[in-house]
Protein backbone atom coordinates (compact mmCIF):
# COMPACT_ATOMS: atom_id res chain seq x y z
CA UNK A 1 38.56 80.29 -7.13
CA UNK A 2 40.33 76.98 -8.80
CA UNK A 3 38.22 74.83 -11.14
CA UNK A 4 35.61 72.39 -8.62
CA UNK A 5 35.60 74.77 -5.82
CA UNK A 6 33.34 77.44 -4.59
CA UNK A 7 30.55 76.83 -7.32
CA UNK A 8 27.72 74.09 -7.58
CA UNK A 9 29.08 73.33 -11.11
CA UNK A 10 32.40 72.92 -10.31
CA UNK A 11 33.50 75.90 -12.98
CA UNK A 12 35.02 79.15 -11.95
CA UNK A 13 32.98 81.47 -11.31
CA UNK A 14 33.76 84.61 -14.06
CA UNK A 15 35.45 88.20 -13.12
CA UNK A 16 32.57 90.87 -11.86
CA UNK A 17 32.65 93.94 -13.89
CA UNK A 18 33.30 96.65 -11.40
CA UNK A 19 30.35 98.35 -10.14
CA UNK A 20 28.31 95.44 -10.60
CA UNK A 21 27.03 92.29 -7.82
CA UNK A 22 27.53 88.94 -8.46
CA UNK A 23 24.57 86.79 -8.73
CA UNK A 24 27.15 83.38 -8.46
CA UNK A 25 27.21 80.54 -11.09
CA UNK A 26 24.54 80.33 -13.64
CA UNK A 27 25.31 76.66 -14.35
CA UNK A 28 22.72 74.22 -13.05
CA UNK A 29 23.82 72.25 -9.86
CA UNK A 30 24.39 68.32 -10.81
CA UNK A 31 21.94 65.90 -9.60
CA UNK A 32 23.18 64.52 -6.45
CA UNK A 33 23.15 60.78 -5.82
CA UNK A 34 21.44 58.95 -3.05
CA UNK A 35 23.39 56.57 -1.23
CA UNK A 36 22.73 52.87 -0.36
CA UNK A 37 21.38 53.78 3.14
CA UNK A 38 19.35 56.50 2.43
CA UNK A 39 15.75 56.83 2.48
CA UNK A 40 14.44 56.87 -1.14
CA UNK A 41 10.66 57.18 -2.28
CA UNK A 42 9.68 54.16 -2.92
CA UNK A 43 8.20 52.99 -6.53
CA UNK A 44 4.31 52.74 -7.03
CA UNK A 45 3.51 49.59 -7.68
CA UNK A 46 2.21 49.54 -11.93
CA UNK A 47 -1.60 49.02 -12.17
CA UNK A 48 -2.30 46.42 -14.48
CA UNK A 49 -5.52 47.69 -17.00
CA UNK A 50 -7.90 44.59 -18.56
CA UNK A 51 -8.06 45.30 -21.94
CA UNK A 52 -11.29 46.60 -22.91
CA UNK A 53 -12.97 45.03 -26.27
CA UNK A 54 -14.19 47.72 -29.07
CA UNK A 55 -17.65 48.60 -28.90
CA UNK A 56 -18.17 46.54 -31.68
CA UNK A 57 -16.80 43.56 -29.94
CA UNK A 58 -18.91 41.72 -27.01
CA UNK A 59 -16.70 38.76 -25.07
CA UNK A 60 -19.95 36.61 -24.14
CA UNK A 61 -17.91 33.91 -21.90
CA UNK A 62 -14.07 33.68 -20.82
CA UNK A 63 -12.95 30.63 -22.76
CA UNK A 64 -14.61 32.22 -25.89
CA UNK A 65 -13.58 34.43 -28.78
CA UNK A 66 -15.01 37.48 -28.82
CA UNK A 67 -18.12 38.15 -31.14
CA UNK A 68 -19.42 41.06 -33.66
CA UNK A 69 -21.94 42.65 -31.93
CA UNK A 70 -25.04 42.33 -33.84
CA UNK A 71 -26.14 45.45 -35.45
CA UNK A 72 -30.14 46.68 -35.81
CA UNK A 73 -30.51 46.89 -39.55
CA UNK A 74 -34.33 48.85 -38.85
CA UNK A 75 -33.98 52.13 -39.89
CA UNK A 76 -33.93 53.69 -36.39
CA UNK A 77 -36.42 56.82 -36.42
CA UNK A 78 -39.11 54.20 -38.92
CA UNK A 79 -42.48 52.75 -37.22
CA UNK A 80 -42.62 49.30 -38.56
CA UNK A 81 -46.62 49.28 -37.62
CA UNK A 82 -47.30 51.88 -40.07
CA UNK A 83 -49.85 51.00 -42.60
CA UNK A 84 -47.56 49.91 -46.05
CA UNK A 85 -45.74 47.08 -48.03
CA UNK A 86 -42.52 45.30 -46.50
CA UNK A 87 -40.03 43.20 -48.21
CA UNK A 88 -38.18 40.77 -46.23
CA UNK A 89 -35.57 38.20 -46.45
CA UNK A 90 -34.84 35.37 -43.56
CA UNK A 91 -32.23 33.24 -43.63
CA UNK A 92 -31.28 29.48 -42.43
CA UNK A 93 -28.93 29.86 -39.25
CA UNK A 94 -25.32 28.83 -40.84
CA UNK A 95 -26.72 28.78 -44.82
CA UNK A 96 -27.50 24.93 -44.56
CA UNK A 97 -29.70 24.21 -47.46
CA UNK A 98 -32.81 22.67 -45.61
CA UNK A 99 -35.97 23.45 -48.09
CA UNK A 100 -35.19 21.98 -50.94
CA UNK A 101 -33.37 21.81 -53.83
CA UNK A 102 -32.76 23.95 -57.45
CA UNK A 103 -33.48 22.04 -60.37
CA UNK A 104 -33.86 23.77 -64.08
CA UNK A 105 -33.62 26.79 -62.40
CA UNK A 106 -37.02 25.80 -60.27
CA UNK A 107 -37.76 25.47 -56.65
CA UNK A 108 -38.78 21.94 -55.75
CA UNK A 109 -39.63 21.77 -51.93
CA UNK A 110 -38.82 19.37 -49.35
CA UNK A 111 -41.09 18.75 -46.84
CA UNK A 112 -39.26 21.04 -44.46
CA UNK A 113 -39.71 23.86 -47.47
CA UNK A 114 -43.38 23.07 -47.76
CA UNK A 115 -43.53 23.60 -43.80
CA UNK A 116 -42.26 26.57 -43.98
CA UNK A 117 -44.00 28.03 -47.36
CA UNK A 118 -47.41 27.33 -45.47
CA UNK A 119 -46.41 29.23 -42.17
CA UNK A 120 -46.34 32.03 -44.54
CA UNK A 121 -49.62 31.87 -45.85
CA UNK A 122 -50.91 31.31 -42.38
CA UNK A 123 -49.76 34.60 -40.98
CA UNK A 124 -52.70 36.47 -41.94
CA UNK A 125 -54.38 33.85 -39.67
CA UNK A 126 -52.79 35.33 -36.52
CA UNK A 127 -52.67 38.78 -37.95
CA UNK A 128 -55.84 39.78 -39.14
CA UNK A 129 -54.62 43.43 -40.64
CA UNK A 130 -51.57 42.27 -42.53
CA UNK A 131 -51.37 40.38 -45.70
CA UNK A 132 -49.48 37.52 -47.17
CA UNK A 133 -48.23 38.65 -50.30
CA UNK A 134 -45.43 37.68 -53.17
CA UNK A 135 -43.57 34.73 -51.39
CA UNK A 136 -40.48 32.55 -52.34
CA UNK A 137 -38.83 29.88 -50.62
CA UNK A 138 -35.48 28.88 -51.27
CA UNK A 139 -32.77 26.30 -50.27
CA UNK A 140 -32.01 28.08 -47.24
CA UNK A 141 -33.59 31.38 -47.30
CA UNK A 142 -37.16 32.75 -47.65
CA UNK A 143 -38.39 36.17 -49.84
CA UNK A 144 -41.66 37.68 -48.87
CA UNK A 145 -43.28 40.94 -49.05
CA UNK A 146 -46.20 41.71 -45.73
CA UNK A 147 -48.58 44.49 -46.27
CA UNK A 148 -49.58 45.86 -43.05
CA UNK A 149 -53.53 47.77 -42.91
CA UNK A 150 -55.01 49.63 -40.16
CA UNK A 151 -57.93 47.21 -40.52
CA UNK A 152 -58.53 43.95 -42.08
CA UNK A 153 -58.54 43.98 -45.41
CA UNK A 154 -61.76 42.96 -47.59
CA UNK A 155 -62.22 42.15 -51.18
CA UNK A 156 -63.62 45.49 -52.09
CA UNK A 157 -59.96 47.35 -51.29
CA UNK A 158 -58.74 48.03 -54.45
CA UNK A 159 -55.62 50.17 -53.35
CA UNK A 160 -52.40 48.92 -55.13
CA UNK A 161 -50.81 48.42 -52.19
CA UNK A 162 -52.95 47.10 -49.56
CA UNK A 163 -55.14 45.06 -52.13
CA UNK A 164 -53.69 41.07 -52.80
CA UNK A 165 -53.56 41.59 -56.37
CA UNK A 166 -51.32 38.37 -56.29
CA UNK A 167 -54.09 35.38 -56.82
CA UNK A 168 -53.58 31.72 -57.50
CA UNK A 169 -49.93 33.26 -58.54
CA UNK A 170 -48.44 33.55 -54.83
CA UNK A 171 -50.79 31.30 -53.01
CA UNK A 172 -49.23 28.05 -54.26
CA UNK A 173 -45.46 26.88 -54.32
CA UNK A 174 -43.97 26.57 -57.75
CA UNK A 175 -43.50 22.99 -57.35
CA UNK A 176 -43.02 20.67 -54.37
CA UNK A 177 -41.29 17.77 -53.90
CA UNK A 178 -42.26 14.97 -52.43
CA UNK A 179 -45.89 16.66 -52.11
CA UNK A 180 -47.51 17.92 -54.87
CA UNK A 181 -50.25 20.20 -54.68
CA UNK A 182 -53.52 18.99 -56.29
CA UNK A 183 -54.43 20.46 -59.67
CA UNK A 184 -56.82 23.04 -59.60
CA UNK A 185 -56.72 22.54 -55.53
CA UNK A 186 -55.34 24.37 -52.50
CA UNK A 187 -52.28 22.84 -50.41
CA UNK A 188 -53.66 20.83 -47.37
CA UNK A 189 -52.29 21.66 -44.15
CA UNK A 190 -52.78 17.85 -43.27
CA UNK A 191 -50.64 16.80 -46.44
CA UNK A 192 -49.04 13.35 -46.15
CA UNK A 193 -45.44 14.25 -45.53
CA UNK A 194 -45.81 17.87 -44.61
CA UNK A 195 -46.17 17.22 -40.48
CA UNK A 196 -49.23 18.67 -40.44
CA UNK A 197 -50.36 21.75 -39.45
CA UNK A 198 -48.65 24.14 -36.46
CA UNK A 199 -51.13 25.29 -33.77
CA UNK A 200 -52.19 28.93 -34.74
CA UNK A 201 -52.54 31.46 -31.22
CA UNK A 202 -55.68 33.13 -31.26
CA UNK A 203 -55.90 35.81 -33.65
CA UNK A 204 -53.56 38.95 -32.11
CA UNK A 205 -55.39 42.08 -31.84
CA UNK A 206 -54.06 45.58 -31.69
CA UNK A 207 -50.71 47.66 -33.44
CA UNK A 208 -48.75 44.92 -34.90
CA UNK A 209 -45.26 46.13 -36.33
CA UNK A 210 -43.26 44.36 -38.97
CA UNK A 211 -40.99 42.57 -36.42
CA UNK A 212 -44.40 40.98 -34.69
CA UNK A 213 -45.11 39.28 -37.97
CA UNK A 214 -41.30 37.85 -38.52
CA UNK A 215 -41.09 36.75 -34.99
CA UNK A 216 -43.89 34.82 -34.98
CA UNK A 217 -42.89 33.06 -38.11
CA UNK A 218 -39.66 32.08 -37.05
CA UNK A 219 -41.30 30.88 -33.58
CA UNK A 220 -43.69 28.76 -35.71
CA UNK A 221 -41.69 27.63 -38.12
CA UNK A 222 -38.47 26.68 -35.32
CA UNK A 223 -41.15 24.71 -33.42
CA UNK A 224 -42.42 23.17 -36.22
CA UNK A 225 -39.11 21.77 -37.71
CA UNK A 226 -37.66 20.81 -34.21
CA UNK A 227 -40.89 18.28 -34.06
CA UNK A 228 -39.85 16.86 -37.34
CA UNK A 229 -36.33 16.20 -36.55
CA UNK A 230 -37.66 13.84 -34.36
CA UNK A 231 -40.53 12.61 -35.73
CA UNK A 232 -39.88 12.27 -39.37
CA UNK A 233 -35.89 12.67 -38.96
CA UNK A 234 -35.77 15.79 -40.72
CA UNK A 235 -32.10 17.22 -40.92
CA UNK A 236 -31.02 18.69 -37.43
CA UNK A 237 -29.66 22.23 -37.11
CA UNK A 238 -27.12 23.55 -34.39
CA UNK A 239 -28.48 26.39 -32.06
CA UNK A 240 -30.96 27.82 -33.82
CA UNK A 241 -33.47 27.23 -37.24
CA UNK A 242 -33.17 31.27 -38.59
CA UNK A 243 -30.48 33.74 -38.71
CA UNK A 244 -31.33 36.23 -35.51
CA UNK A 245 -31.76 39.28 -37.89
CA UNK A 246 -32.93 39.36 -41.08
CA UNK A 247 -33.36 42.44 -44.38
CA UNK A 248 -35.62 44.25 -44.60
CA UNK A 249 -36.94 47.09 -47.58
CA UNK A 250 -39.73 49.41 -47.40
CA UNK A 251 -41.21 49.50 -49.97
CA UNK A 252 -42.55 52.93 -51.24
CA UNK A 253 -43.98 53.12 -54.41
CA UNK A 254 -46.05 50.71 -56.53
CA UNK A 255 -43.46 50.22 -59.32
CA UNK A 256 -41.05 48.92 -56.42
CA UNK A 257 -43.32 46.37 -55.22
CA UNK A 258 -44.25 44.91 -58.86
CA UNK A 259 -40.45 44.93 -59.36
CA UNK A 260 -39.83 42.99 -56.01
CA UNK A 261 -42.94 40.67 -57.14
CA UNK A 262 -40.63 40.14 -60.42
CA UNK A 263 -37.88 39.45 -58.31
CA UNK A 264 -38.92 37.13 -55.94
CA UNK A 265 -40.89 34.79 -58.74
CA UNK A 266 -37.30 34.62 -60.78
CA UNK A 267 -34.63 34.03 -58.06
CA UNK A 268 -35.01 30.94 -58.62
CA UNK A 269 -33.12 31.24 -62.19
CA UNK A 270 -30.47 33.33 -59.86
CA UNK A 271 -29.82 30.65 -57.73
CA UNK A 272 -25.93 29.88 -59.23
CA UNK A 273 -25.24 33.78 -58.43
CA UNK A 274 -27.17 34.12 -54.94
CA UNK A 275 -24.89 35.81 -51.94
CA UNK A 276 -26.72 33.27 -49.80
CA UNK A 277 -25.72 30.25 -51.61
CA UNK A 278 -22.64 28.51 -50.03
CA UNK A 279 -21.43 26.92 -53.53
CA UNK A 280 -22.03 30.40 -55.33
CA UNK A 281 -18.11 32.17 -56.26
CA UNK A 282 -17.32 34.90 -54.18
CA UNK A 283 -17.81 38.09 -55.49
C-alpha cells in the first residue's frame, strides 16, 4: 500500500517472505487526539498537604514561631531515687544576672542570692534522707551537689559519700552583700534584707528522686522572689525565675565528688570564662 494508508503508523507495511503470515505493522499506533466536544476524564482536584514540623520542632500557637522541643537530659534507663551523690546546675530563665555580683574573683550576694543560697540549705528540712552538700551561687546560676540516703542520715555515718564531710566550709556563703553573716554565727532566716524565711511543707516522706529535690527548690525559691518583686522591688523576671531543665552528673566515685567540691568553691575565679555568663566571649 502507499505511504499513510492501510497501517496505524502511516508506513508501508514491508514485503512477506513467501511462506510466511503477516503479523501487520510493528510501529506503535499514534496517540489520537480528543476533540473539543468529547467527553474527557476530568482532572482530580490537587490535595493540598499542611506541612508537618520535624519532630524536633513543636508549633505551640499559630501566630508563633515554632520552638526546639525540649529534650530530657536524665539518663533514661537511671533511678534518680537511688541512694548516691548528685551534681547539679540551675540556671536563671534568660541568663539575667539576679544574685549578685563578681568582685576579685568572689561571690558577693544580693539579697535575692542570699534567698536563694538559704533555700538550699533548707532542703534537707523537707527531705529528711537527702543532704545539702558543696553549694555555690552565682550571678545567675546555682552549683550544688544532693546526696540522697535510704534513711536519714546521723552523725555517726562516716561513709564518704553519704557523710557531710563539708562543715562550716559549705554551710555559709562566701560573702554577702548587703547582709553579712555574723562572725562565728549561722545566717538568720529572719535577716534584715533577706525577706525572711519561705514556708517549709511538712517534712515529705517516702522515695524521693533527684528531680523531687530540684522541683521543690525552684517552687520555693520562684515563690519566694515573686514576693520580693513586690515587696522589696526586687528585679522582675519575664515568664519564669529558672531555666525548665537543668544538668545534671552522677557522681560515682569519691575522687569525683572532692573534685566537683574543688570546682564549685573556685568558679567563682572562672567567672570571666563561664558558658553561662552573657558578657563571657564565645567560644
Amino acid at each position: 500500500p502507499r505511504p499513510g494508508r492501510g497501517t496505524p503508523c502511516g508506513y508501508p507495511l514491508p514485503p512477506t517472505p513467501p511462506g510466511r503470515a503477516s503479523f501487520g505493522c510493528m510501529h506503535p499506533a499514534p496517540p489520537r487526539m480528543a476533540s473539543r466536544g468529547a467527553n474527557t476524564t476530568r482532572r482530580q482536584p490537587t490535595t493540598i498537604r499542611r506541612r508537618v514540623p520535624p519532630e524536633d520542632v513543636v508549633v505551640t500557637r499559630a501566630n508563633e514561631r515554632p520552638s526546639p522541643r525540649r529534650r530530657s537530659q536524665r539518663l533514661p534507663s537511671y533511678d534518680y531515687a537511688q541512694v548516691g551523690a548528685y551534681f547539679v546546675t540551675i540556671t536563671v530563665h534568660e541568663r539575667l544576672c539576679l544574685f549578685g555580683e563578681i568582685h576579685d574573683d568572689r561571690m558577693r550576694l544580693s539579697q535575692a542570692g542570699h534567698m536563694a543560697w538559704r533555700v538550699w540549705l533548707q532542703l534537707p528540712q523537707r527531705f529528711p534522707t537527702i543532704q545539702a552538700d558543696a553549694f555555690i551561687v552565682m550571678p545567675n546560676h546555682v552549683h550544688g551537689v544532693v546526696l540522697i540516703n535510704e534513711n536519714p542520715p546521723s552523725d555517726s555515718d562516716n561513709h564518704p559519700v553519704r557523710a557531710p564531710l563539708v562543715g562550716a566550709l559549705f554551710r555559709h556563703p562566701p560573702e554577702i552583700d548587703p547582709v553579712p553573716a555574723p562572725p562565728g554565727g549561722t545566717l538568720r532566716p529572719d535577716a534584715p534584707g533577706t525577706g525572711g524565711a519561705p514556708a517549709m511543707a511538712t517534712p515529705t516522706t517516702g522515695r524521693i528522686s533527684l528531680g523531687h529535690v530540684i522541683g521543690a527548690y525552684k517552687s520555693l525559691t520562684t515563690v519566694e522572689y515573686t514576693r520580693n518583686v513586690k515587696a522589696r522591688n526586687w528585679t522582675p523576671f519575664r515568664r519564669r525565675l529558672w531555666q525548665r531543665n537543668y544538668y545534671e552528673h552522677v557522681v560515682r566515685s569519691d575522687e569525683s565528688l572532692n573534685r566537683l567540691r574543688r570546682y564549685i568553691l573556685g568558679n567563682p575565679a572562672q567567672w570571666a570564662l563561664d558558658r553561662e555568663n552573657p558578657l563571657a566571649p564565645p567560644r
